[in-house]
C-alpha atoms as a PDB file:
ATOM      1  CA  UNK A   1       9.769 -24.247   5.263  1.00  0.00           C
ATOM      2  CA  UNK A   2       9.497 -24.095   8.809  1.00  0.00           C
ATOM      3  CA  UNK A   3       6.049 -22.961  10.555  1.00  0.00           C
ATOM      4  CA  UNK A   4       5.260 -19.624  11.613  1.00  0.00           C
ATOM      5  CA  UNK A   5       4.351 -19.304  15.629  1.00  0.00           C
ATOM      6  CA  UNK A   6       2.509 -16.599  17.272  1.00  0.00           C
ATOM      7  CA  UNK A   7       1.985 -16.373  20.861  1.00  0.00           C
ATOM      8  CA  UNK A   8       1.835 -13.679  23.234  1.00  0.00           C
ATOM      9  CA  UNK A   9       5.750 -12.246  24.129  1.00  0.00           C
ATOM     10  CA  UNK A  10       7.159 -12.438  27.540  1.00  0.00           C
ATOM     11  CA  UNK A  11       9.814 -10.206  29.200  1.00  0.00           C
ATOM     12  CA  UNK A  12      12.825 -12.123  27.727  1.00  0.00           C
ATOM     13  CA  UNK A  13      11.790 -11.266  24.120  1.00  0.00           C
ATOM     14  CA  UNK A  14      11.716  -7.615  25.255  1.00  0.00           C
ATOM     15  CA  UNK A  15      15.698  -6.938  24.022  1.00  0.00           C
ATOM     16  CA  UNK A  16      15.543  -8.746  20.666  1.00  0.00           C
ATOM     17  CA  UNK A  17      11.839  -6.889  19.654  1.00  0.00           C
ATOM     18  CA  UNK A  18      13.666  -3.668  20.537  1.00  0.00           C
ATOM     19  CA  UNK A  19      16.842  -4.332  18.642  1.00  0.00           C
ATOM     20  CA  UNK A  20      14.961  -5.389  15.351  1.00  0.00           C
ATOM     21  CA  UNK A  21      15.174  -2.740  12.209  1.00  0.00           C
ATOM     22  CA  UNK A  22      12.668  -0.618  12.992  1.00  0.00           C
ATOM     23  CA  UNK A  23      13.334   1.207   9.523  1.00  0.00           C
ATOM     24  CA  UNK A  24      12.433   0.119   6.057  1.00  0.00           C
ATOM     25  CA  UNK A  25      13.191   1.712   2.432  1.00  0.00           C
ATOM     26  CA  UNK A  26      10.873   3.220   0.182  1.00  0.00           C
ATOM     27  CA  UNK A  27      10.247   4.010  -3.772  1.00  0.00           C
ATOM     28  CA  UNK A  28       6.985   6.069  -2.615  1.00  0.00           C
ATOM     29  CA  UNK A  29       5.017   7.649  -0.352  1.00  0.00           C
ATOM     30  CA  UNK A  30       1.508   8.240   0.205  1.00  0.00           C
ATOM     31  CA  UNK A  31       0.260  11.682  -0.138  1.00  0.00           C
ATOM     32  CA  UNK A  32      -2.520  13.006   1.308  1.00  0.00           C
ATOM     33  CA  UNK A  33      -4.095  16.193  -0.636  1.00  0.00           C
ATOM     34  CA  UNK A  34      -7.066  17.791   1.015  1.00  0.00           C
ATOM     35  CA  UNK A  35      -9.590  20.063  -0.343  1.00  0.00           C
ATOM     36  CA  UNK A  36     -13.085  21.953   0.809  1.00  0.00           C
ATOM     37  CA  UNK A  37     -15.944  22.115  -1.850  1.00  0.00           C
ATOM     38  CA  UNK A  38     -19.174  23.008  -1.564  1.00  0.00           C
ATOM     39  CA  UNK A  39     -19.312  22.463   2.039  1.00  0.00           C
ATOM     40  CA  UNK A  40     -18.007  19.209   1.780  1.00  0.00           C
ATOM     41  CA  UNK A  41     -14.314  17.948   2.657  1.00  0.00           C
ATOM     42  CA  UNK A  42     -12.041  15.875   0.080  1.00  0.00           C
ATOM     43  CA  UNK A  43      -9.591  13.675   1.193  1.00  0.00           C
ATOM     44  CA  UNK A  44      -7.617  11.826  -1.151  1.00  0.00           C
ATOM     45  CA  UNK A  45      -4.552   9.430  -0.556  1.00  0.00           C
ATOM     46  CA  UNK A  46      -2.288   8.893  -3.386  1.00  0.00           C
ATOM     47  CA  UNK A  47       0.927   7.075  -4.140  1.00  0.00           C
ATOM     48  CA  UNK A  48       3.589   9.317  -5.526  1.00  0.00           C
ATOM     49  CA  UNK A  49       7.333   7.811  -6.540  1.00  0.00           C
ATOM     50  CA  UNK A  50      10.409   9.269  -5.403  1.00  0.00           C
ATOM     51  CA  UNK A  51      13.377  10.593  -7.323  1.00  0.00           C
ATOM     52  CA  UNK A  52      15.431   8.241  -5.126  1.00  0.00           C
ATOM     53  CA  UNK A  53      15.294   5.487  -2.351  1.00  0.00           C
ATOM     54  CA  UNK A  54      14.601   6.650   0.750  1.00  0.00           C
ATOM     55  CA  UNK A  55      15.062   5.523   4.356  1.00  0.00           C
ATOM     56  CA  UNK A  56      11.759   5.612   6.763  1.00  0.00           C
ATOM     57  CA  UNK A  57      12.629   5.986  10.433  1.00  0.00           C
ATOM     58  CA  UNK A  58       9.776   4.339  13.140  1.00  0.00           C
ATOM     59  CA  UNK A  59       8.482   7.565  14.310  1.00  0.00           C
ATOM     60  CA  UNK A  60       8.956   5.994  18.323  1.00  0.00           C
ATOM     61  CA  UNK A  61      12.285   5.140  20.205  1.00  0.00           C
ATOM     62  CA  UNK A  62      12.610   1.551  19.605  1.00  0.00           C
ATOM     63  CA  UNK A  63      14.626   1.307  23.054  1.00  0.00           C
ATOM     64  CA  UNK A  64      11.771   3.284  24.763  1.00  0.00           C
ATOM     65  CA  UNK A  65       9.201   0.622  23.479  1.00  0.00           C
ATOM     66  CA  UNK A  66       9.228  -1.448  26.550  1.00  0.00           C
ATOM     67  CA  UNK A  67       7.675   1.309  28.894  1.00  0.00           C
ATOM     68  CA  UNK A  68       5.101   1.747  26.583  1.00  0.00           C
ATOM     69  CA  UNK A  69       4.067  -1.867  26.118  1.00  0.00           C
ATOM     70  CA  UNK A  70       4.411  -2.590  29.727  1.00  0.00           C
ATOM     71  CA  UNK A  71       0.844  -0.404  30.372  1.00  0.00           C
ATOM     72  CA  UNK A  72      -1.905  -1.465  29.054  1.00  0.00           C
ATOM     73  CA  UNK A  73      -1.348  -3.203  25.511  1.00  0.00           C
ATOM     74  CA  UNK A  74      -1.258  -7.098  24.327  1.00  0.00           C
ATOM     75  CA  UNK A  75       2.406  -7.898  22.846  1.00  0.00           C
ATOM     76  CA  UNK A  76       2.150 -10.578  20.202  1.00  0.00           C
ATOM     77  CA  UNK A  77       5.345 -12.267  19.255  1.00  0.00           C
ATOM     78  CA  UNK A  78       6.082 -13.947  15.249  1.00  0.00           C
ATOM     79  CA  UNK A  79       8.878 -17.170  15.935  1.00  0.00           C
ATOM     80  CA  UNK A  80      10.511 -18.359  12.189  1.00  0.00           C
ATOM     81  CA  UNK A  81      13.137 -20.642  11.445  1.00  0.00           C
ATOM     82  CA  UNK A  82      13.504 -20.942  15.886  1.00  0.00           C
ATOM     83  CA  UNK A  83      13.904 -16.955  15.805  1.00  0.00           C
ATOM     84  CA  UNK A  84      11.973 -13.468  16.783  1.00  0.00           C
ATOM     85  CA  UNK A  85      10.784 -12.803  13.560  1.00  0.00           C
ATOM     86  CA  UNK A  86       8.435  -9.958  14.248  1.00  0.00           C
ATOM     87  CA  UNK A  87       6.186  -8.290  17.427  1.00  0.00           C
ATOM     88  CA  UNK A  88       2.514  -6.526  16.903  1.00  0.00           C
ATOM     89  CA  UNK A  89       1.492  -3.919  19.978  1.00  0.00           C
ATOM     90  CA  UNK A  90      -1.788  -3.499  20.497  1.00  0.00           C
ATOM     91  CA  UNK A  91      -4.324  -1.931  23.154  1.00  0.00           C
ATOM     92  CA  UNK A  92      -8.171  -2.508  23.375  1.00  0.00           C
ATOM     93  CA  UNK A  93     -10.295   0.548  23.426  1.00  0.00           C
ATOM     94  CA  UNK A  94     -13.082  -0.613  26.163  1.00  0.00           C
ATOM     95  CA  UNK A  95     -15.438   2.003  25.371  1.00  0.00           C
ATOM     96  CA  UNK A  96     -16.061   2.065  21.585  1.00  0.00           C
ATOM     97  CA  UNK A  97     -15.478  -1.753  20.686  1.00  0.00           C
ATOM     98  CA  UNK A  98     -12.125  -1.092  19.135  1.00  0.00           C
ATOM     99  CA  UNK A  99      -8.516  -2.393  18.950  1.00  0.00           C
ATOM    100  CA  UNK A 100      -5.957   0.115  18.273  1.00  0.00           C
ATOM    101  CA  UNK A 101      -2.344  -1.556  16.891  1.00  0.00           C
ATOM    102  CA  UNK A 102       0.642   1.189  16.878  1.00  0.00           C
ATOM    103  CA  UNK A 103       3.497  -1.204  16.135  1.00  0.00           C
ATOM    104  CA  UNK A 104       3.785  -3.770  13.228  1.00  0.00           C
ATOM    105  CA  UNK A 105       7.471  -4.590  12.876  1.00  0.00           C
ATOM    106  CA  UNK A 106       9.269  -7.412  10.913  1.00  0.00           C
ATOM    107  CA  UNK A 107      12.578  -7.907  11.234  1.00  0.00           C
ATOM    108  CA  UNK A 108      14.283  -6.982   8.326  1.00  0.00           C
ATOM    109  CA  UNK A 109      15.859 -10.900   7.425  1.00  0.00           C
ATOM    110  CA  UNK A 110      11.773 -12.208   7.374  1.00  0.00           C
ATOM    111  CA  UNK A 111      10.302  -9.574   5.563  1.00  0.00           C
ATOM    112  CA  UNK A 112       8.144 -10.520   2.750  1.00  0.00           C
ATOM    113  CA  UNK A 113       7.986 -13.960   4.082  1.00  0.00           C
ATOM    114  CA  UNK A 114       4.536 -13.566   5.310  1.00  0.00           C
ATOM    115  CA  UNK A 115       4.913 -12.790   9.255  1.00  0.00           C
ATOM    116  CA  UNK A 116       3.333  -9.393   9.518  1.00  0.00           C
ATOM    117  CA  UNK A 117       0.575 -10.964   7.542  1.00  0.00           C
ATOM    118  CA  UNK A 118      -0.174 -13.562  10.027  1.00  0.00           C
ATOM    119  CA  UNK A 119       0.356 -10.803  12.707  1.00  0.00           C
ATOM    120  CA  UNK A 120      -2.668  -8.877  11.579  1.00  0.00           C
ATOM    121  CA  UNK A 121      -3.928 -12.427  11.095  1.00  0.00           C
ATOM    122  CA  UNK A 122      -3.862 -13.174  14.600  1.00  0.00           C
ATOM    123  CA  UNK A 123      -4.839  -9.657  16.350  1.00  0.00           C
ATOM    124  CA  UNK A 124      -7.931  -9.798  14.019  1.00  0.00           C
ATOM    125  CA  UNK A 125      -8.935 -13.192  15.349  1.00  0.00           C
ATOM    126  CA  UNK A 126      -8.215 -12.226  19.231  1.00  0.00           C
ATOM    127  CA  UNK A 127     -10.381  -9.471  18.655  1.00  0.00           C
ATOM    128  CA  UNK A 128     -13.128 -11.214  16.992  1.00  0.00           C
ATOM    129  CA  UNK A 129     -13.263 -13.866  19.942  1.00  0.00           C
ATOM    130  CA  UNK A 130     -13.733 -11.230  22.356  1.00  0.00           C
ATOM    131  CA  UNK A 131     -16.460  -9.426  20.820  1.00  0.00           C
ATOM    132  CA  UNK A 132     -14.637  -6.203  19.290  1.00  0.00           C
ATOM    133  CA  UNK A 133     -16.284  -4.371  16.299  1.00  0.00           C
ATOM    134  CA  UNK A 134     -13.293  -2.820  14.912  1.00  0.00           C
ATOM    135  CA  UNK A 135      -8.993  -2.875  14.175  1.00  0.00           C
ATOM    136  CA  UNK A 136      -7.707   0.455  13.906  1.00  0.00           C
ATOM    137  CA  UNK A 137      -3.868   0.673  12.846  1.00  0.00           C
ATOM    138  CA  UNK A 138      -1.817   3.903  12.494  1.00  0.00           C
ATOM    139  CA  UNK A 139       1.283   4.063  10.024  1.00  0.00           C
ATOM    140  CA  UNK A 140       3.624   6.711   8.398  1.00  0.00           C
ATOM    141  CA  UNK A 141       2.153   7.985   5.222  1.00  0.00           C
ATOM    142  CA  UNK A 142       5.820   7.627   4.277  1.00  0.00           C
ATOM    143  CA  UNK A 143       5.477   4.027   4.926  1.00  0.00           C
ATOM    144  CA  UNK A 144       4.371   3.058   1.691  1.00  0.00           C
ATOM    145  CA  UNK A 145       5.427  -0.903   2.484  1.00  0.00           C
ATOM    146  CA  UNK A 146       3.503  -0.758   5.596  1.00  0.00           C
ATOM    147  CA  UNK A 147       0.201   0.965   3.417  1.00  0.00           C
ATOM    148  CA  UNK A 148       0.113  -1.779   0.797  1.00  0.00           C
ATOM    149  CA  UNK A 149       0.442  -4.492   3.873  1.00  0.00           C
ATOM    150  CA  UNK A 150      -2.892  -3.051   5.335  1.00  0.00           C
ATOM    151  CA  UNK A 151      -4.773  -2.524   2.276  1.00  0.00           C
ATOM    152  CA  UNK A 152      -3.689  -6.286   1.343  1.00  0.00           C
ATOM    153  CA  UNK A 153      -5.413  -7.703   4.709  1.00  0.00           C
ATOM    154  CA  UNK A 154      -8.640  -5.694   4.133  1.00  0.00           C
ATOM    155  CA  UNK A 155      -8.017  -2.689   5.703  1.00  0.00           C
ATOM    156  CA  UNK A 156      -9.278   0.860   4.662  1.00  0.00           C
ATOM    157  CA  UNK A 157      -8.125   4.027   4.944  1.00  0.00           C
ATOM    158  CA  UNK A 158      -9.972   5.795   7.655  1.00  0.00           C
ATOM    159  CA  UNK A 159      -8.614   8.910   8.192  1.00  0.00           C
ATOM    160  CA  UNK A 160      -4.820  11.220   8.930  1.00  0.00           C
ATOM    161  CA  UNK A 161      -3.378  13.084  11.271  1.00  0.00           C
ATOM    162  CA  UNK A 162      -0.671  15.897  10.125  1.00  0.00           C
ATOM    163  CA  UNK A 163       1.703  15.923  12.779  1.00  0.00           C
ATOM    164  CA  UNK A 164       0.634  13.238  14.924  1.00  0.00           C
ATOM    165  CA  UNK A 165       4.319  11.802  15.854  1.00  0.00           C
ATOM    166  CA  UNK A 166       6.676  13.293  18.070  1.00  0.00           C
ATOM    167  CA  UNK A 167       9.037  13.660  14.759  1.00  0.00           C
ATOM    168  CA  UNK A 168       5.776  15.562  13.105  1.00  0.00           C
ATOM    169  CA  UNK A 169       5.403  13.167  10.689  1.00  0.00           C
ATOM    170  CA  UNK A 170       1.915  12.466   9.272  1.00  0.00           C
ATOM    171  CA  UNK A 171      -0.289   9.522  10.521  1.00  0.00           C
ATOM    172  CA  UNK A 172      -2.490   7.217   8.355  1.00  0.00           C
ATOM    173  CA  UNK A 173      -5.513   5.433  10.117  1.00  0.00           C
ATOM    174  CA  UNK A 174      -6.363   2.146   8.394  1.00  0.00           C
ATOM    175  CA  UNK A 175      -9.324   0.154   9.832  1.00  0.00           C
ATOM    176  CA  UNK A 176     -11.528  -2.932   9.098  1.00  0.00           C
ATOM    177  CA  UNK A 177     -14.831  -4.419  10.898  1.00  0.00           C
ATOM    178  CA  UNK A 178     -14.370  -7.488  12.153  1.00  0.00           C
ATOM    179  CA  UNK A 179     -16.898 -10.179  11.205  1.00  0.00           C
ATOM    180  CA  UNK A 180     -18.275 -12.733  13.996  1.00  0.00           C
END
């Protein structure tokens, strides 16, 4: 098997990242049911199965990506088998010790091979050797693959957003301290 490679993408990896399935397919989504008692508010996430398969969209314009990572964000590139096998966007939060990762993408021939494992992998470690407290990572609630992936590398559900994407889907916030 060859090795996975992470480094940091340049401008040339820009049109493959962009061009990678974006989408996955689902057997469930997350649901999130809240409730008010007694002066206190419930929250509860829980997996529900579909009648059917369905198709989750990213909730960004792959193609209008590049303007976005070309502020103020860290662009980490997976290589596999010689090829772009995945991308992790990221942007440091100065103020309150935090990393904040929007886009975790595979591409859809490596998936389940590992690489958005090691993705995680890596932003965790780049944040630890620079002193950040916390990794913050927003998903689709409908992105039940993407859900499992974070609660596998230690993250915990942190909080939602109805809403929150320009196609009004809902966001889940995963995050997990990092240890020096």
């Amino acid at each position: 098997m060859a090795e996975l490679q992470i480094r940091s993408a340049v401008s040339t990896d820009l049109p493959r990242l962009m061009g990678m399935e974006h989408a996955c397919t689902t057997d469930y989504v997350w649901q999130v049911d809240v409730s008010s008692e007694a002066g206190q508010i419930v929250v509860t996430l829980r997996e529900v199965r579909l009648p059917r398969s369905v198709r989750v969209d990213y909730p960004r314009d792959p193609f209008a990506l590049a303007d976005e990572w070309k502020r103020a964000g860290v662009l980490f590139l997976a290589r596999l088998d010689d090829q772009s096998a995945g991308y992790i966007y990221f942007q440091e939060r100065l103020g309150s010790g935090a990393i904040w990762v929007t886009d975790v993408v595979t591409a859809a021939e490596f998936r389940r091979r590992g690489v958005a494992s090691a993705l995680l992998s890596s932003v965790y470690q780049w944040a630890a050797e620079r002193g950040y407290r916390k990794i913050f990572v927003e998903t689709l609630a409908k992105n039940y693959p993407g859900v499992c992936l974070l609660k596998k590398n230690g993250y915990e559900f942190c909080g939602y957003n109805d809403q929150y994407y320009a196609t009004y889907d809902v966001a889940l916030f995963f995050g997990r301290t990092v240890m020096k």
